[in-house]
Protein backbone atom coordinates (compact mmCIF):
# COMPACT_ATOMS: atom_id res chain seq x y z
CA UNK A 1 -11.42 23.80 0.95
CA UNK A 2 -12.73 25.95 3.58
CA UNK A 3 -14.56 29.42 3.54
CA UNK A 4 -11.55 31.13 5.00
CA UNK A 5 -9.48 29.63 1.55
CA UNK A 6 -7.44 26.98 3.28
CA UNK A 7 -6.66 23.14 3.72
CA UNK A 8 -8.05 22.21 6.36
CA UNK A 9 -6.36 19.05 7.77
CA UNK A 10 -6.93 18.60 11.32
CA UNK A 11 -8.25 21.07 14.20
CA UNK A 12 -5.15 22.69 14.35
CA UNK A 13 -3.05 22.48 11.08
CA UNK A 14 -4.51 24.41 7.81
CA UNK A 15 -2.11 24.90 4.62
CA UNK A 16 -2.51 27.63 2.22
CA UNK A 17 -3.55 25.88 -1.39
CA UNK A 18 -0.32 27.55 -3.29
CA UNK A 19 1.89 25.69 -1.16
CA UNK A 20 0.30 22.71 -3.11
CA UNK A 21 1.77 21.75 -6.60
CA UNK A 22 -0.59 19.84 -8.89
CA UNK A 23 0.50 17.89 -11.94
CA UNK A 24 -1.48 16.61 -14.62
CA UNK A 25 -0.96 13.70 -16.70
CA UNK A 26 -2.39 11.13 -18.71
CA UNK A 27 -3.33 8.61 -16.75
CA UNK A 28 -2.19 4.55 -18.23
CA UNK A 29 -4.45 1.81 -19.06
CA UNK A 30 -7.92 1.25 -20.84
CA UNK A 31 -9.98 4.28 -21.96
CA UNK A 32 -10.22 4.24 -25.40
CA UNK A 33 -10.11 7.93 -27.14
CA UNK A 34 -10.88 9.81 -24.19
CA UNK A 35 -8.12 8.29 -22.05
CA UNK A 36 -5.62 8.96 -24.91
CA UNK A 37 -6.54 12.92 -24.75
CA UNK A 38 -7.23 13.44 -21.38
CA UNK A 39 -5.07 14.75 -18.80
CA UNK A 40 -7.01 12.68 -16.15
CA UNK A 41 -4.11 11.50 -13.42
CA UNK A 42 -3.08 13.65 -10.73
CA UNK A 43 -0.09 13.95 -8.75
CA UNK A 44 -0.37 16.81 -5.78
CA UNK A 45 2.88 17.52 -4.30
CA UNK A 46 3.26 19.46 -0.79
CA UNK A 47 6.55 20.35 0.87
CA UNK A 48 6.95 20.10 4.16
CA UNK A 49 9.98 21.62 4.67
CA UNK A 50 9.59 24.98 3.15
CA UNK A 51 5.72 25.39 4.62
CA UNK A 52 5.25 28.20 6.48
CA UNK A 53 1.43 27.42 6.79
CA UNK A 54 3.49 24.46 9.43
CA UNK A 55 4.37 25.29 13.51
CA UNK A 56 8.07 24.13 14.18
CA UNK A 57 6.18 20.72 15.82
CA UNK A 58 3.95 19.98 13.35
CA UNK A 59 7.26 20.35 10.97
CA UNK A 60 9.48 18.22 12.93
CA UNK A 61 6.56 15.43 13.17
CA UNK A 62 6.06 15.57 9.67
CA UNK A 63 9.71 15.32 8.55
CA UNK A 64 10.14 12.52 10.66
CA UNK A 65 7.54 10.52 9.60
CA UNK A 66 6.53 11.52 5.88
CA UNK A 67 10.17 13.47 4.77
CA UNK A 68 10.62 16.73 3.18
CA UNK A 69 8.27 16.17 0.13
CA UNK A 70 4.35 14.36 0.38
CA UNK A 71 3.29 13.02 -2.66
CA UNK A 72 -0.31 11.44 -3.65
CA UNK A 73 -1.41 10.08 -6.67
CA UNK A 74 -5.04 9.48 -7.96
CA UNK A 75 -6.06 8.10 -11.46
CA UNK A 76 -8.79 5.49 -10.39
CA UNK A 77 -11.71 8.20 -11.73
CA UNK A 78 -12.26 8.77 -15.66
CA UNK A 79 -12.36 12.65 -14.94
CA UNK A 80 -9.68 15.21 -13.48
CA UNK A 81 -11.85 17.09 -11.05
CA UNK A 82 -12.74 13.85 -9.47
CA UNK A 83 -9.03 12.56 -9.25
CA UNK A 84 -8.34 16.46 -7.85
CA UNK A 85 -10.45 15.13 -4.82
CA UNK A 86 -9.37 12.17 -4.23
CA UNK A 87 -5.73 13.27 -4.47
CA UNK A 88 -6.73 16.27 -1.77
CA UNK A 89 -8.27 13.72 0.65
CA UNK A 90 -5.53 11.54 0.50
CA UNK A 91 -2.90 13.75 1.08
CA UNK A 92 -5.12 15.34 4.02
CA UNK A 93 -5.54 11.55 5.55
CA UNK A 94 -1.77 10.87 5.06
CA UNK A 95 -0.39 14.04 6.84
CA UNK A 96 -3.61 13.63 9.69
CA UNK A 97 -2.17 10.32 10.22
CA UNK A 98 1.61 11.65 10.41
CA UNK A 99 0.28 14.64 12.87
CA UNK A 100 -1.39 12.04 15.19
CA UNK A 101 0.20 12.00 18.63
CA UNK A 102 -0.68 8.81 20.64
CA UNK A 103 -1.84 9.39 24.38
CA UNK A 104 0.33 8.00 26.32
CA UNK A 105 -1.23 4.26 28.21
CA UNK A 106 -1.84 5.03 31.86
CA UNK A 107 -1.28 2.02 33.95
CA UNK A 108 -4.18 1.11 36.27
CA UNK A 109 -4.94 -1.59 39.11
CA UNK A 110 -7.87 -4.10 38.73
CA UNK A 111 -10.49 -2.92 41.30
CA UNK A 112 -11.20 -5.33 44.34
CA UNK A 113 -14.63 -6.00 42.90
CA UNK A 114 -12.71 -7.24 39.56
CA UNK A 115 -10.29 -9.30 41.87
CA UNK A 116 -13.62 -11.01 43.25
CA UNK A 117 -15.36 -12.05 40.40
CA UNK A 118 -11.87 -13.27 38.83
CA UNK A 119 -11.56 -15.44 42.00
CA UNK A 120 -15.24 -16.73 42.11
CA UNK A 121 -14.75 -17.74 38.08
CA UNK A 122 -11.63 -19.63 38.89
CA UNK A 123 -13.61 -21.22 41.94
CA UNK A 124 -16.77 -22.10 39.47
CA UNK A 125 -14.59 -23.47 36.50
CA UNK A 126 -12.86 -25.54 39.44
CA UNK A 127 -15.85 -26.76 40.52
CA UNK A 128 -17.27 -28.01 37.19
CA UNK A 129 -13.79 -29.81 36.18
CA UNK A 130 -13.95 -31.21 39.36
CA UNK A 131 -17.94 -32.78 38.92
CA UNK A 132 -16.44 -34.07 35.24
CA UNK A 133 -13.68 -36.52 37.33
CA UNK A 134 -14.59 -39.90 37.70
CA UNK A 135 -15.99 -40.54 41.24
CA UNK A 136 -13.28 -42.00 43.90
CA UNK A 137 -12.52 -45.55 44.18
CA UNK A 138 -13.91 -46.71 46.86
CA UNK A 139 -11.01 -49.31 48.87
C-alpha cells in the first residue's frame, strides 16, 4: 500500500483497500499439522463494477476485458501474510495488464539511405552466387 492508504496500480488508477474482499482458507496439499490448522490460502476479490475508486474508462476497459468480479488466488507460501502479498501483486499485475492501452503502430517509409544499402546487399549476395557458378563453356 501507499502512504496516502491506497492501491496503487498504475500512474493513474488507485483503489481504496475496503473495496477489496479477502478470504481465508485452508489451503490443500502437504503440510503436516500446521497446514491442517492454518488458514494459509487466500482468495482477494475486487469488483469492478461497483468501484467508485474506477473513472467511467478505466470501468468500461476493465469490464470488457476482466468482467464484473477479479479474482486471485495465492497458496504457494506456508504463511498467510506472505500469500496476502502475493495475492495483492497479482491482482495489481492482472488489472495493469487489463488497463494497458496499446499505442497505436505508425506506418513509416524506409529512408533512401536504407533503400541503398538494401540494393548494394542484393548486388553483393548477387555477386558471390554468381563467383560460386561454374565458369562458361567455352565453344
Amino acid at each position: 500500500m501507499e502512504p496516502d492508504g491506497l492501491v496503487r496500480i498504475t500512474r493513474s488508477c488507485a483503489i481504496d483497500p475496503g473495496e477489496l474482499e479477502w478470504r481465508f482458507t485452508g489451503a490443500g496439499g502437504p503440510g503436516g499439522q500446521h497446514a491442517n490448522t492454518s488458514n494459509t490460502k487466500v482468495e482477494l476479490r475486487f469488483d469492478v463494477a461497483s468501484s467508485p475508486s474506477l473513472g467511467p474508462r478505466q470501468r468500461a476497459r476493465l469490464l470488457a476485458r476482466l468482467g464484473p468480479v477479479v479474482r486471485v488466488t495465492a497458496s504457494e507460501r506456508r504463511s498467510q501474510h506472505q500469500n496476502r502479498e502475493l495475492a495483492l501483486a497479482r491482482l495489481r499485475a492482472r488489472i495493469a495488464g487489463a488497463l494497458h492501452v496499446e499505442r497505436a503502430r505508425v506506418a513509416t517509409k524506409p529512408s533512401r539511405a536504407a533503400k541503398a544499402r538494401r540494393v548494394e546487399q542484393k548486388r553483393h549476395r548477387a555477386e558471390t552466387k554468381r563467383r560460386r557458378r561454374r565458369p562458361p563453356a567455352d565453344e
